[in-house]
N, C-alpha and C. Protein backbone atom coordinates (compact mmCIF):
# COMPACT_ATOMS: atom_id res chain seq x y z
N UNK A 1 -28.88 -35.45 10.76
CA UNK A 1 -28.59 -34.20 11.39
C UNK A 1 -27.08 -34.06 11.51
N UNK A 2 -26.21 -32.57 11.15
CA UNK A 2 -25.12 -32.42 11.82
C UNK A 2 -24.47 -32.22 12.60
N UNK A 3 -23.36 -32.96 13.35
CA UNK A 3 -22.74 -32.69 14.43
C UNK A 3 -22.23 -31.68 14.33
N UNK A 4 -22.50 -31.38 15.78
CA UNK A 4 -21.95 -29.27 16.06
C UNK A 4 -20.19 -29.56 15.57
N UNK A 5 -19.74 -28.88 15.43
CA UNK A 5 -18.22 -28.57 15.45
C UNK A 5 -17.72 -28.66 16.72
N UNK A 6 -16.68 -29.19 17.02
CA UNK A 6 -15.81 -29.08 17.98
C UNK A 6 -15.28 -27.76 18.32
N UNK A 7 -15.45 -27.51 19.40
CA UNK A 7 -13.93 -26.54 19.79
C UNK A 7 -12.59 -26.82 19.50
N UNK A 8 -12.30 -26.02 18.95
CA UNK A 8 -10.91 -25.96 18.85
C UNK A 8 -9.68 -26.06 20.28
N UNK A 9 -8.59 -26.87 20.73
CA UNK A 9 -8.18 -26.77 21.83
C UNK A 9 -7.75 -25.56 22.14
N UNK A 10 -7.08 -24.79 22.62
CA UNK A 10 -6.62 -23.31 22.71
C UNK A 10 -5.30 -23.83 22.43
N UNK A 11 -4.32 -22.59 21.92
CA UNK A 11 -2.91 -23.08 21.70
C UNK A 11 -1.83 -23.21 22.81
N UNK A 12 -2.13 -22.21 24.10
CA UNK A 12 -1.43 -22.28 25.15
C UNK A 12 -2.17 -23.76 26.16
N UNK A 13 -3.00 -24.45 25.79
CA UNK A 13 -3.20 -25.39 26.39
C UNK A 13 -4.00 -25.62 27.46
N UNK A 14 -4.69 -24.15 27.49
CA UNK A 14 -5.96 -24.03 28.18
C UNK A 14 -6.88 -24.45 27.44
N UNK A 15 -7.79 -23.97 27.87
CA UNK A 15 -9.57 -24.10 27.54
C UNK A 15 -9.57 -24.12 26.23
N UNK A 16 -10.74 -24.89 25.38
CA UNK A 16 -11.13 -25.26 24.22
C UNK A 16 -11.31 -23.79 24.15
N UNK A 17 -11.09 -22.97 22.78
CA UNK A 17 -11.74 -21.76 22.46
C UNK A 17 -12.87 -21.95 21.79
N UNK A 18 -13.93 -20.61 21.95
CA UNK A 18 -15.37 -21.47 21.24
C UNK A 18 -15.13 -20.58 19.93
N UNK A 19 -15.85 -20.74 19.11
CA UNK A 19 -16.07 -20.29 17.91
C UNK A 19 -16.00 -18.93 17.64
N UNK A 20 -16.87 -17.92 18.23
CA UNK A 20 -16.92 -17.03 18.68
C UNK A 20 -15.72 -15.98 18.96
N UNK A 21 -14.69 -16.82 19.68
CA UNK A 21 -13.44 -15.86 20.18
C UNK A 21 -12.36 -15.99 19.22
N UNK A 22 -12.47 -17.31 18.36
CA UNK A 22 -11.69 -17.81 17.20
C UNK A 22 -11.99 -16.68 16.33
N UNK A 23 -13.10 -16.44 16.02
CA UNK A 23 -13.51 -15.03 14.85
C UNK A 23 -12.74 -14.08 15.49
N UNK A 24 -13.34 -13.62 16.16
CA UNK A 24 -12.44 -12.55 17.16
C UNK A 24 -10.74 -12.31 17.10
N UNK A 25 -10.62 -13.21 17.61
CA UNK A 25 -8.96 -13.15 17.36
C UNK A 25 -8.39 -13.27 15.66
N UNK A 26 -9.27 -14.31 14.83
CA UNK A 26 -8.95 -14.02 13.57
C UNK A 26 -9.34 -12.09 12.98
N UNK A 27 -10.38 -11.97 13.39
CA UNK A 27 -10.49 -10.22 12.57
C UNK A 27 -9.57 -9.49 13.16
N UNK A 28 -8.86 -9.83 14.78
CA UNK A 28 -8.14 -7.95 15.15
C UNK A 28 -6.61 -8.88 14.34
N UNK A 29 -6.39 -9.80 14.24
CA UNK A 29 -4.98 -10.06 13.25
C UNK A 29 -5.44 -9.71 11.80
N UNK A 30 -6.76 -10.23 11.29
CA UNK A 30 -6.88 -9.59 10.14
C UNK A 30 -6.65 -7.63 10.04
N UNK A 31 -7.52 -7.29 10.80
CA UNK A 31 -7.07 -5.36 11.01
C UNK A 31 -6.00 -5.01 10.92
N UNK A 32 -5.11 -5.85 12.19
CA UNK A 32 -4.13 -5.86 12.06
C UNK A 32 -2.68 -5.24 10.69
N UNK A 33 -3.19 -6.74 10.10
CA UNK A 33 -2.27 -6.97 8.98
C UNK A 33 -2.47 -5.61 7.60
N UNK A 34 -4.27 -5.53 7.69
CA UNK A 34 -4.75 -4.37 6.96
C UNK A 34 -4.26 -3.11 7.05
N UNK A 35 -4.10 -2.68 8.54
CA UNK A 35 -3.71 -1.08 8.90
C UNK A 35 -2.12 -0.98 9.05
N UNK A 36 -1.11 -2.32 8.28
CA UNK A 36 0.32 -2.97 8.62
C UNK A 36 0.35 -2.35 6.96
N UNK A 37 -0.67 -2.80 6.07
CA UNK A 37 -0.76 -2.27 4.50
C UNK A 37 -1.10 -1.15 4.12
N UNK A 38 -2.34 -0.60 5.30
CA UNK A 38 -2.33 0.78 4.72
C UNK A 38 -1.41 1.37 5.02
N UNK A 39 -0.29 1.24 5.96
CA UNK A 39 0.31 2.06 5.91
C UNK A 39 1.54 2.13 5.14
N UNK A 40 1.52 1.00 4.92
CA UNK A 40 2.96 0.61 3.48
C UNK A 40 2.79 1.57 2.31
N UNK A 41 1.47 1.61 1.75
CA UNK A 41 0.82 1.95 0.87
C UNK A 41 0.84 3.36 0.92
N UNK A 42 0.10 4.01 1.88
CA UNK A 42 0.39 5.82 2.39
C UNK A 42 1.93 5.97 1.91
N UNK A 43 2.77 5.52 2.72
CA UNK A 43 3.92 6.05 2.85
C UNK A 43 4.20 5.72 0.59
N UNK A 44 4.45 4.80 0.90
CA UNK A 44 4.92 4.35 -0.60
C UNK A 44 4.24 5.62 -1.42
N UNK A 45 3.16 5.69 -1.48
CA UNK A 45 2.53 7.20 -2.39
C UNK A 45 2.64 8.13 -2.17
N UNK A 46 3.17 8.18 -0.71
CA UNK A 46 3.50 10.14 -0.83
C UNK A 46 5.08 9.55 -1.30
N UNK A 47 6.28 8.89 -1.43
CA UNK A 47 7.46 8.70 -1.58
C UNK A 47 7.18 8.85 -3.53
N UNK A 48 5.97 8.33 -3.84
CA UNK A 48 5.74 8.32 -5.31
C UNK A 48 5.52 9.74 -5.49
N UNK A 49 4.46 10.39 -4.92
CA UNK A 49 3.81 11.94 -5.49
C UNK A 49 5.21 12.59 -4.86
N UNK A 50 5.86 12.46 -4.00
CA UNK A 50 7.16 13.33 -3.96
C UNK A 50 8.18 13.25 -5.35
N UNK A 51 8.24 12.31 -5.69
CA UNK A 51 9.51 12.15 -6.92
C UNK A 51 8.68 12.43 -7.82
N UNK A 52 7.36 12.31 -8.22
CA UNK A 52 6.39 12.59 -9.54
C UNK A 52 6.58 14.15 -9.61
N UNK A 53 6.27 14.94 -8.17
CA UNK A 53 6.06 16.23 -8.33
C UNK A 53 7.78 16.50 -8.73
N UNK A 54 9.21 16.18 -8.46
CA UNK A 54 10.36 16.55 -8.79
C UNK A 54 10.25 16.60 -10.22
N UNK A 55 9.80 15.33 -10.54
CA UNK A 55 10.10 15.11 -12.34
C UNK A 55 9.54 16.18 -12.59
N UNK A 56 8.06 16.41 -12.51
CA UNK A 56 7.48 17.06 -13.19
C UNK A 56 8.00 18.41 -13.26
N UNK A 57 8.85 18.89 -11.99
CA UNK A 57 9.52 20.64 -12.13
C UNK A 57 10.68 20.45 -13.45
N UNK A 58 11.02 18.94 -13.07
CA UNK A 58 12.28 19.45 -13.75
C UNK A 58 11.74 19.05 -15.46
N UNK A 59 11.13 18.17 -15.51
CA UNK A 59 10.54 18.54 -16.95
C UNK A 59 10.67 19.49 -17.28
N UNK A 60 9.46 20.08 -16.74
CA UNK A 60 8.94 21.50 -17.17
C UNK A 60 10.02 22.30 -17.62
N UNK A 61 11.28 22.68 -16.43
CA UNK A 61 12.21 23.59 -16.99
C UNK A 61 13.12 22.73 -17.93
N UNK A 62 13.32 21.80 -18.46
CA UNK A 62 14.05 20.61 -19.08
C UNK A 62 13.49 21.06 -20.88
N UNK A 63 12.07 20.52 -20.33
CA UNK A 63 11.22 21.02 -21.68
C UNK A 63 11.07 22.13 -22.34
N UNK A 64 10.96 23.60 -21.86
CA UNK A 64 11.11 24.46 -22.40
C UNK A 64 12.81 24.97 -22.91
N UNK A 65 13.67 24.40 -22.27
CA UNK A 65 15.14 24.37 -22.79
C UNK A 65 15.24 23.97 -24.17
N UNK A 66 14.44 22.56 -23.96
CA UNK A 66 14.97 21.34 -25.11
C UNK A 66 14.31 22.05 -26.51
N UNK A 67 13.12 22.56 -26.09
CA UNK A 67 11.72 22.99 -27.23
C UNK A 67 12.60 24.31 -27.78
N UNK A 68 13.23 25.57 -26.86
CA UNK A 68 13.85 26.43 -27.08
C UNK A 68 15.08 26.47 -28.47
N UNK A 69 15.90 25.35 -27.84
CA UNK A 69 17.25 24.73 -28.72
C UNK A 69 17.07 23.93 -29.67
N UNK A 70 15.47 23.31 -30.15
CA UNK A 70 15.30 22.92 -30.89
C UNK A 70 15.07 23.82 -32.12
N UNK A 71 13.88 25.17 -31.91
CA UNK A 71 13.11 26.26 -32.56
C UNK A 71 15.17 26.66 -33.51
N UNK A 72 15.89 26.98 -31.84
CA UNK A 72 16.93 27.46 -32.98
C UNK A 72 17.80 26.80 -34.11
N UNK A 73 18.02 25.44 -33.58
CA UNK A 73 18.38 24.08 -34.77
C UNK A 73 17.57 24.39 -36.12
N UNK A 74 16.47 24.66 -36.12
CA UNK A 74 15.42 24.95 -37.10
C UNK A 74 15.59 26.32 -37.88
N UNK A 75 15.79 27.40 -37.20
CA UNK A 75 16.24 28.67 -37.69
C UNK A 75 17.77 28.70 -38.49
N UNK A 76 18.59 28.09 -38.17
CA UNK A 76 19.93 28.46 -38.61
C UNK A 76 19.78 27.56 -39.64
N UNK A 77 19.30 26.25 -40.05
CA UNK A 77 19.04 25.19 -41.55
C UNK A 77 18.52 26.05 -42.64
């Protein structure tokens, strides 16, 4: 048969913590660290779809310039 697990001592030097509160305290640091990423992540993608949507204006008017001055390179040969 196996022996139960020990408690863990607590780190401030109180009471053994039981198993139970060990999960506990491991998931709200896990949440924690999760809702520490989502929000890295949010921010980081609107900072991306902000500069994506710039390029893309200035393409656009970039591209019809370039396509324009090209048509006439082509006309005057």
């Amino acid at each position: 048969m196996a022996a139960a697990p020990e408690p863990l001592p607590a780190q401030d030097g109180g009471a053994p913590k039981g198993l139970l509160q060990q999960m506990e305290e491991l998931m709200a640091a896990l949440n924690a660290d999760l809702s520490q990423l989502d929000a890295d992540i949010q921010s980081s993608t609107d900072r991306l779809s902000g500069a994506a949507a710039g390029a893309e204006a200035g393409a656009g008017a970039g591209g019809t310039a370039a396509a324009a001055g090209e048509h006439r390179a082509h006309r005057t040969s």
